[in-house]
C-alpha atoms as a PDB file:
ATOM      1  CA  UNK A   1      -2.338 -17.423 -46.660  1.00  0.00           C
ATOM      2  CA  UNK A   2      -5.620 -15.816 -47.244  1.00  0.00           C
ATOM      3  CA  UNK A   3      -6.367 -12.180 -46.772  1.00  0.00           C
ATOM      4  CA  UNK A   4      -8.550 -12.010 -43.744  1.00  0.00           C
ATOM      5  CA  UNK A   5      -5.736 -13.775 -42.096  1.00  0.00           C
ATOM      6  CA  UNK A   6      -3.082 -11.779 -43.323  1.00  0.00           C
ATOM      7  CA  UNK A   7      -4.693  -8.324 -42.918  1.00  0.00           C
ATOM      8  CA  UNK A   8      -5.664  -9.372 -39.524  1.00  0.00           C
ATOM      9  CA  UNK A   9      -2.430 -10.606 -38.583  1.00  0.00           C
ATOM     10  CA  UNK A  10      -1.076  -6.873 -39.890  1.00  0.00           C
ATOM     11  CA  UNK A  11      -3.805  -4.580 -38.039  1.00  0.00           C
ATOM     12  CA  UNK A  12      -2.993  -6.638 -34.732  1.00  0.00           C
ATOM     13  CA  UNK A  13       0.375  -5.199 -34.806  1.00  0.00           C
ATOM     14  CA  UNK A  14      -0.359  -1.941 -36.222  1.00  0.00           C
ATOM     15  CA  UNK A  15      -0.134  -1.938 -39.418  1.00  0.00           C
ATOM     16  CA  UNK A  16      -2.680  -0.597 -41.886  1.00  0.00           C
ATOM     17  CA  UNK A  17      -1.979  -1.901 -45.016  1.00  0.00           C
ATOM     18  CA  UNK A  18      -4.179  -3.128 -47.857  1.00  0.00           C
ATOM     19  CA  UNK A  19      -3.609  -6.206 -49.552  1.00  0.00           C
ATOM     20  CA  UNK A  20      -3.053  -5.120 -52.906  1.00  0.00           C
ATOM     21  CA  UNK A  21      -0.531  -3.018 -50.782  1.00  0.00           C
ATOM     22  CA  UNK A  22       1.593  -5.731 -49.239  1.00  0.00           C
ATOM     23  CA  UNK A  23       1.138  -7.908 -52.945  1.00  0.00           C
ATOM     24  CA  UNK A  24       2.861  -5.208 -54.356  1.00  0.00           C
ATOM     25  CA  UNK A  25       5.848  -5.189 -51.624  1.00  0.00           C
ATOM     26  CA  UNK A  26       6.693  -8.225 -51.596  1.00  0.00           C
ATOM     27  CA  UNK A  27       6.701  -8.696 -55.580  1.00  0.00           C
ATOM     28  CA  UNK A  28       9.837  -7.795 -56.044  1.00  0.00           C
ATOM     29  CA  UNK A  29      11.059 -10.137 -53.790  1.00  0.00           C
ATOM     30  CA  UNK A  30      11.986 -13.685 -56.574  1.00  0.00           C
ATOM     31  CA  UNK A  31      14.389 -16.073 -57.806  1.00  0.00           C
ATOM     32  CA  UNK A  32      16.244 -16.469 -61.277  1.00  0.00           C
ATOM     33  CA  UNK A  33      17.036 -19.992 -62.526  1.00  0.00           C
ATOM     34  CA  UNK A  34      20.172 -20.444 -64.801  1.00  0.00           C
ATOM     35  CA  UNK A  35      20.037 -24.073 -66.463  1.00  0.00           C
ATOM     36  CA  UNK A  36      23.165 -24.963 -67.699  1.00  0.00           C
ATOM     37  CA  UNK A  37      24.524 -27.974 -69.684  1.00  0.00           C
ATOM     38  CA  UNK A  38      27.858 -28.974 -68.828  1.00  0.00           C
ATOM     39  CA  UNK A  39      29.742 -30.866 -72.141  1.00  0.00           C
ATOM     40  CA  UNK A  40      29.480 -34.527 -70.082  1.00  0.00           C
ATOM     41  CA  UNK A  41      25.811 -34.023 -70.828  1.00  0.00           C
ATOM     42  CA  UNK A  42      24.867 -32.669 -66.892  1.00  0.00           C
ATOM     43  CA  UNK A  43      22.217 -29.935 -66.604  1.00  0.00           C
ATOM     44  CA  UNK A  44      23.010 -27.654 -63.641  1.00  0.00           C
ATOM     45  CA  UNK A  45      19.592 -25.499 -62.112  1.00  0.00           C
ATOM     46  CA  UNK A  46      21.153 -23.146 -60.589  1.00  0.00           C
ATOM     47  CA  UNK A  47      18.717 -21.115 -58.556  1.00  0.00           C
ATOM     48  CA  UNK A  48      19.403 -17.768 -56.613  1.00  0.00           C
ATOM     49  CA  UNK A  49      16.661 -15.985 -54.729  1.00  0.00           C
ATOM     50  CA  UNK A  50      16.674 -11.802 -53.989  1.00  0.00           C
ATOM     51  CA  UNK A  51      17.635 -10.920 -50.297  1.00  0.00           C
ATOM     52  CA  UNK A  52      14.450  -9.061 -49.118  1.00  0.00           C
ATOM     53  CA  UNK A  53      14.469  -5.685 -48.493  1.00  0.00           C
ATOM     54  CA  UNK A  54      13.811  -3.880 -45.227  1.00  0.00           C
ATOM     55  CA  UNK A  55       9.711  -3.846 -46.102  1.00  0.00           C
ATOM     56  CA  UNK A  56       9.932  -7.340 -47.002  1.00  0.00           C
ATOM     57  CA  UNK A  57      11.540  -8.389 -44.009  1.00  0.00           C
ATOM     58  CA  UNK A  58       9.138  -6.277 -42.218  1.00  0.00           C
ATOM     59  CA  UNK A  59       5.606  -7.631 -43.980  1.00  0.00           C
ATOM     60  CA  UNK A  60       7.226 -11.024 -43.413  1.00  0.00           C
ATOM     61  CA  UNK A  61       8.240 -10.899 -39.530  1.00  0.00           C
ATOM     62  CA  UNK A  62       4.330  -9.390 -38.537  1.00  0.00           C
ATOM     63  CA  UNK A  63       3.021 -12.169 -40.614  1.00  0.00           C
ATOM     64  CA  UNK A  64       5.079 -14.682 -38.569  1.00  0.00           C
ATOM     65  CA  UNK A  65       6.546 -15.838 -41.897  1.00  0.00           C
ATOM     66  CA  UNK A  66      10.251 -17.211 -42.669  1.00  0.00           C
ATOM     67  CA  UNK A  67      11.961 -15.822 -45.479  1.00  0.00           C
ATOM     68  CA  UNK A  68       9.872 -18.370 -47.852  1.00  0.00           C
ATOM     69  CA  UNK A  69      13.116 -18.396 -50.842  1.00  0.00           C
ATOM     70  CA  UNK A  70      16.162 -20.069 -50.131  1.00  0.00           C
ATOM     71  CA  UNK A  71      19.125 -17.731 -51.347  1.00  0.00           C
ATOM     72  CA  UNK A  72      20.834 -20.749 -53.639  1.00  0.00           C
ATOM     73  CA  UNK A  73      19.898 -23.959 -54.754  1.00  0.00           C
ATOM     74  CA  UNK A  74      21.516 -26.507 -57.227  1.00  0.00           C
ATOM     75  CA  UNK A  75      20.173 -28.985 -58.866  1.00  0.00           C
ATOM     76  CA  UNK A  76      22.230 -31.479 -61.330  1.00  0.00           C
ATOM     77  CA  UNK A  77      20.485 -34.272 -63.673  1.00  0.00           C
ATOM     78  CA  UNK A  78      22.392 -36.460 -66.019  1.00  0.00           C
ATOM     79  CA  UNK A  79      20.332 -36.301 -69.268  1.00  0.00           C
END
């Protein structure tokens, strides 16, 4: 999303915020990924996301956007 659009999209509903601003928000906002190797030889990604905090949820709802990060996701390969 570009910054025109977002900063429009935040004025339109009142909100003044600066990019750099709403960068640094939502920053804080991630996923960890735990690879793991079972002893059959099957590597587990295990990936849980953050739940986003009030702001978050906030900068994300005027913005129209879904919580972009899944809160787990697993992923086995066979090596």
């Amino acid at each position: 999303m570009s910054r025109i659009v977002s900063s429009f999209s935040l004025r339109s509903n009142d909100d003044t915020r600066s990019w750099s601003t709403i960068k640094e928000q939502v920053s804080t906002h991630a996923r960890t990924t735990m690879v793991l190797t079972n002893d059959e030889g099957i590597v587990n990604h295990i990936r849980v996301s953050s739940v986003p905090e009030p702001t978050q949820r906030k900068i994300y709802s005027l913005l129209g956007v879904r919580d972009p990060l899944k809160r787990i996701k697993t992923v086995a390969t066979r090596l």
